[in-house]
Each structure stands twice: as C-alpha cells, then as structure tokens.
C-alpha atoms as a PDB file:
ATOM      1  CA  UNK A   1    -121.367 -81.500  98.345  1.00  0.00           C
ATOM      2  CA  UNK A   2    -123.696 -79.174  96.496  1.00  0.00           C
ATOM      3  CA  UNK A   3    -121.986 -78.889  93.119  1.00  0.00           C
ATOM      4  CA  UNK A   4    -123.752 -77.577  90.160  1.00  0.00           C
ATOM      5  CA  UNK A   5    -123.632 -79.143  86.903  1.00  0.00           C
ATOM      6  CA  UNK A   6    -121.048 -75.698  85.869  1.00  0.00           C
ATOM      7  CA  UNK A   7    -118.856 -76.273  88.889  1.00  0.00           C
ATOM      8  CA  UNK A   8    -118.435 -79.820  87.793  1.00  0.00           C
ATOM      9  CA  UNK A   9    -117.353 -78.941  84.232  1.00  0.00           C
ATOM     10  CA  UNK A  10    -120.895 -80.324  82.460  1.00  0.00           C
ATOM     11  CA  UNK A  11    -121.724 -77.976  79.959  1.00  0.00           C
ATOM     12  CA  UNK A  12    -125.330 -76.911  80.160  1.00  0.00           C
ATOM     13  CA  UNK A  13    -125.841 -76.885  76.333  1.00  0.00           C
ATOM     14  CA  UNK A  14    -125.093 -80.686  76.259  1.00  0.00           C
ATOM     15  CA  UNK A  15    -127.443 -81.820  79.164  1.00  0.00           C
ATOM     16  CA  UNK A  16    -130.054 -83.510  77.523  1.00  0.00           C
ATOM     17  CA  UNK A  17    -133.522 -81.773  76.721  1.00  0.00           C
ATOM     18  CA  UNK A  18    -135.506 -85.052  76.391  1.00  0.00           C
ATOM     19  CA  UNK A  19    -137.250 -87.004  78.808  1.00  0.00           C
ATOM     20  CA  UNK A  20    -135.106 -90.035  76.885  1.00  0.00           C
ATOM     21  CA  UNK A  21    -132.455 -87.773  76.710  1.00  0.00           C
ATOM     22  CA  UNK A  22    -132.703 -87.921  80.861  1.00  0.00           C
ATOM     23  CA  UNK A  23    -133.507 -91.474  81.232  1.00  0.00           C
ATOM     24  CA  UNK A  24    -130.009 -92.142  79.511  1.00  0.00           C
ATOM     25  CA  UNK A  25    -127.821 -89.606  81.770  1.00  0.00           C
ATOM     26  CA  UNK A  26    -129.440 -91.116  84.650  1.00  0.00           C
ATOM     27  CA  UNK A  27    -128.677 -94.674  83.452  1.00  0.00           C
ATOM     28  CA  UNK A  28    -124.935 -93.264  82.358  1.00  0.00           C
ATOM     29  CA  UNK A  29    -124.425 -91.395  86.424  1.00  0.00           C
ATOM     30  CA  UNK A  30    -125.619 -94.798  87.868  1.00  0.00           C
ATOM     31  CA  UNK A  31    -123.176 -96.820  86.362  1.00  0.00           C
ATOM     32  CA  UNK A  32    -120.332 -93.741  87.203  1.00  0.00           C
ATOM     33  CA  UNK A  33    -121.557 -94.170  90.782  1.00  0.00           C
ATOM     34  CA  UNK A  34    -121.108 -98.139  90.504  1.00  0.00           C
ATOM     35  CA  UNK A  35    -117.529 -97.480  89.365  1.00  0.00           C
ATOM     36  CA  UNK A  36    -116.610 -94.904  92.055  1.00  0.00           C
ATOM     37  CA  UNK A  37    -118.021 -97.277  94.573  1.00  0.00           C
ATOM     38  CA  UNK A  38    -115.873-100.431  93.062  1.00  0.00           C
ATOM     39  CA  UNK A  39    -112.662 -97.865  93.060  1.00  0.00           C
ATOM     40  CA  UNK A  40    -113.392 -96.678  96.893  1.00  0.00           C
ATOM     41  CA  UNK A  41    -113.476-100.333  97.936  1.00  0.00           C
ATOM     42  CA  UNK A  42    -110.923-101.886  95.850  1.00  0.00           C
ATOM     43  CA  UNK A  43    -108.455 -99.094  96.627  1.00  0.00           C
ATOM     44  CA  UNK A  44    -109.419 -96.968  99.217  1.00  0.00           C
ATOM     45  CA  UNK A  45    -109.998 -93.895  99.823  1.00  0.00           C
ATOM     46  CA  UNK A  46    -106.723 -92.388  98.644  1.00  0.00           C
ATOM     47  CA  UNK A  47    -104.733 -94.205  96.055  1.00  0.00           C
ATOM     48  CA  UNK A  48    -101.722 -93.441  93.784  1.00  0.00           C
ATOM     49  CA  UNK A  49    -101.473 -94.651  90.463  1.00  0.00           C
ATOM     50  CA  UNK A  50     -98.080 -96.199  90.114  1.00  0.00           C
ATOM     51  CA  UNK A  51     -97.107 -94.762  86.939  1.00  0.00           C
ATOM     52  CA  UNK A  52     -98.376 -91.052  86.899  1.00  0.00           C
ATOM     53  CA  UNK A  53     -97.687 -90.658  90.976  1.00  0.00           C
ATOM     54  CA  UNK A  54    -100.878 -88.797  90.753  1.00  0.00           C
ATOM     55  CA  UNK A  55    -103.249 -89.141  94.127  1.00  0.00           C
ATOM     56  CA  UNK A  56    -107.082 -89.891  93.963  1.00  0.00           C
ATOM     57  CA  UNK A  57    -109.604 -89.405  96.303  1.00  0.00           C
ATOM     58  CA  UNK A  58    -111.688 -91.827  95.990  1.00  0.00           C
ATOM     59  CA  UNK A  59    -114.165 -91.318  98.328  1.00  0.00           C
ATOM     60  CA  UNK A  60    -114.462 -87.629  97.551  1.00  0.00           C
ATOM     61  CA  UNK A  61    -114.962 -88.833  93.410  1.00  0.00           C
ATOM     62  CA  UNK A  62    -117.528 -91.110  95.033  1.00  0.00           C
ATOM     63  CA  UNK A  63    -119.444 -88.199  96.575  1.00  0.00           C
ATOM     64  CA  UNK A  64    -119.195 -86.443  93.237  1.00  0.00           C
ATOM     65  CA  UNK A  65    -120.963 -88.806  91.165  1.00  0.00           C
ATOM     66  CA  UNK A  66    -123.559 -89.511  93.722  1.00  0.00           C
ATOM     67  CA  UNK A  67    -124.699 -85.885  93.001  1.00  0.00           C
ATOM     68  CA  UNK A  68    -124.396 -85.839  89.734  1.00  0.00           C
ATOM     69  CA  UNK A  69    -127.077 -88.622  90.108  1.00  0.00           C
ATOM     70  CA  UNK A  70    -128.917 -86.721  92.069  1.00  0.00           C
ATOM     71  CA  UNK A  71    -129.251 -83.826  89.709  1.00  0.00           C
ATOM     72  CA  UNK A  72    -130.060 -86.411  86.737  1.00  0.00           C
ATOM     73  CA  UNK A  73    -132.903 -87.901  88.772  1.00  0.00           C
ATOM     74  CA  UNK A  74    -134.417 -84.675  89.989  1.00  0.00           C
ATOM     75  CA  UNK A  75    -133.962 -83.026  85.922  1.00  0.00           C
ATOM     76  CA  UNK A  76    -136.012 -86.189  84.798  1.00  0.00           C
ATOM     77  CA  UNK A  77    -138.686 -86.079  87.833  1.00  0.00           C
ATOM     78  CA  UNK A  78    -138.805 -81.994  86.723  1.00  0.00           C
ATOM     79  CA  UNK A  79    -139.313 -83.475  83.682  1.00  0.00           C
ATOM     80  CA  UNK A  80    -141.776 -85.743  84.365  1.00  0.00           C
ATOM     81  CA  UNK A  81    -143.589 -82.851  86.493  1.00  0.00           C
ATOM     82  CA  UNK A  82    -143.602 -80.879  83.695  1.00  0.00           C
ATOM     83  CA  UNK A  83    -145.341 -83.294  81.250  1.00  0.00           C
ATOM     84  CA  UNK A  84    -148.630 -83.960  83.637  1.00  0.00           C
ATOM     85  CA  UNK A  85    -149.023 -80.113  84.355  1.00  0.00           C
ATOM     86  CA  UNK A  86    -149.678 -79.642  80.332  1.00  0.00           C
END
C-alpha cells in the first residue's frame, strides 16, 4: 500500500508541525479508520451508491486510511524521538 502523504492528495504544508498538532491527526486517522471499517462491513467490499451509480471500494479505502495512520503515528513517534535527543 505504500502511499505517501503527496500520492494521497495531503498537502505537506498543512501536516501539522506540533507534537499536539500530531496527537490530533492521529486521533482524526483513527476515527477515518473506524469509519472505513464500519463501511467495509456494513456494505462490503464494493458498493454502489444508489443515486450517483458511483462504485466504492471499500476495502481498498480501508487500506488507505490504515496508512495514513500509520504515517501519523510514526510523524508523532519521530516527533517524540526528536524531543529526547535535544
């Protein structure tokens, strides 16, 4: 899955700089993941909405948020790393 943070659209010059900053993306990709997971279940993994006839992929979207939590934990751990070397 190894999208960067460009290939997923994020702009880099709105990722937070803060170690709050970080605490509240990862907080913000959790609950992302927690929706993708409730979608994959409750609809599986392809669905079409009904009105737009446009197809998800749910369990792909899934995937995707899962590593956009994964780069929000490791920025704050870097972060964290960062503050006990100085």
């Amino acid at each position: 899955m190894g999208l960067s943070n460009r290939s997923r659209g994020m702009r880099e010059d709105l990722l937070p700089t803060t170690w709050e900053g970080k605490l509240a993306r990862v907080i913000e990709e959790t609950g992302e993941v927690l929706k993708a997971i409730g979608k994959l279940q409750r609809f599986g993994e392809y669905a079409t909405d009904p009105v737009t006839k446009i197809q998800y992929q749910n369990k792909q979207d899934m995937f995707c948020e899962i590593f956009d939590l994964q780069s929000a934990l490791q920025e704050l751990v870097n972060h964290q790393d960062a503050d006990e070397n100085n």
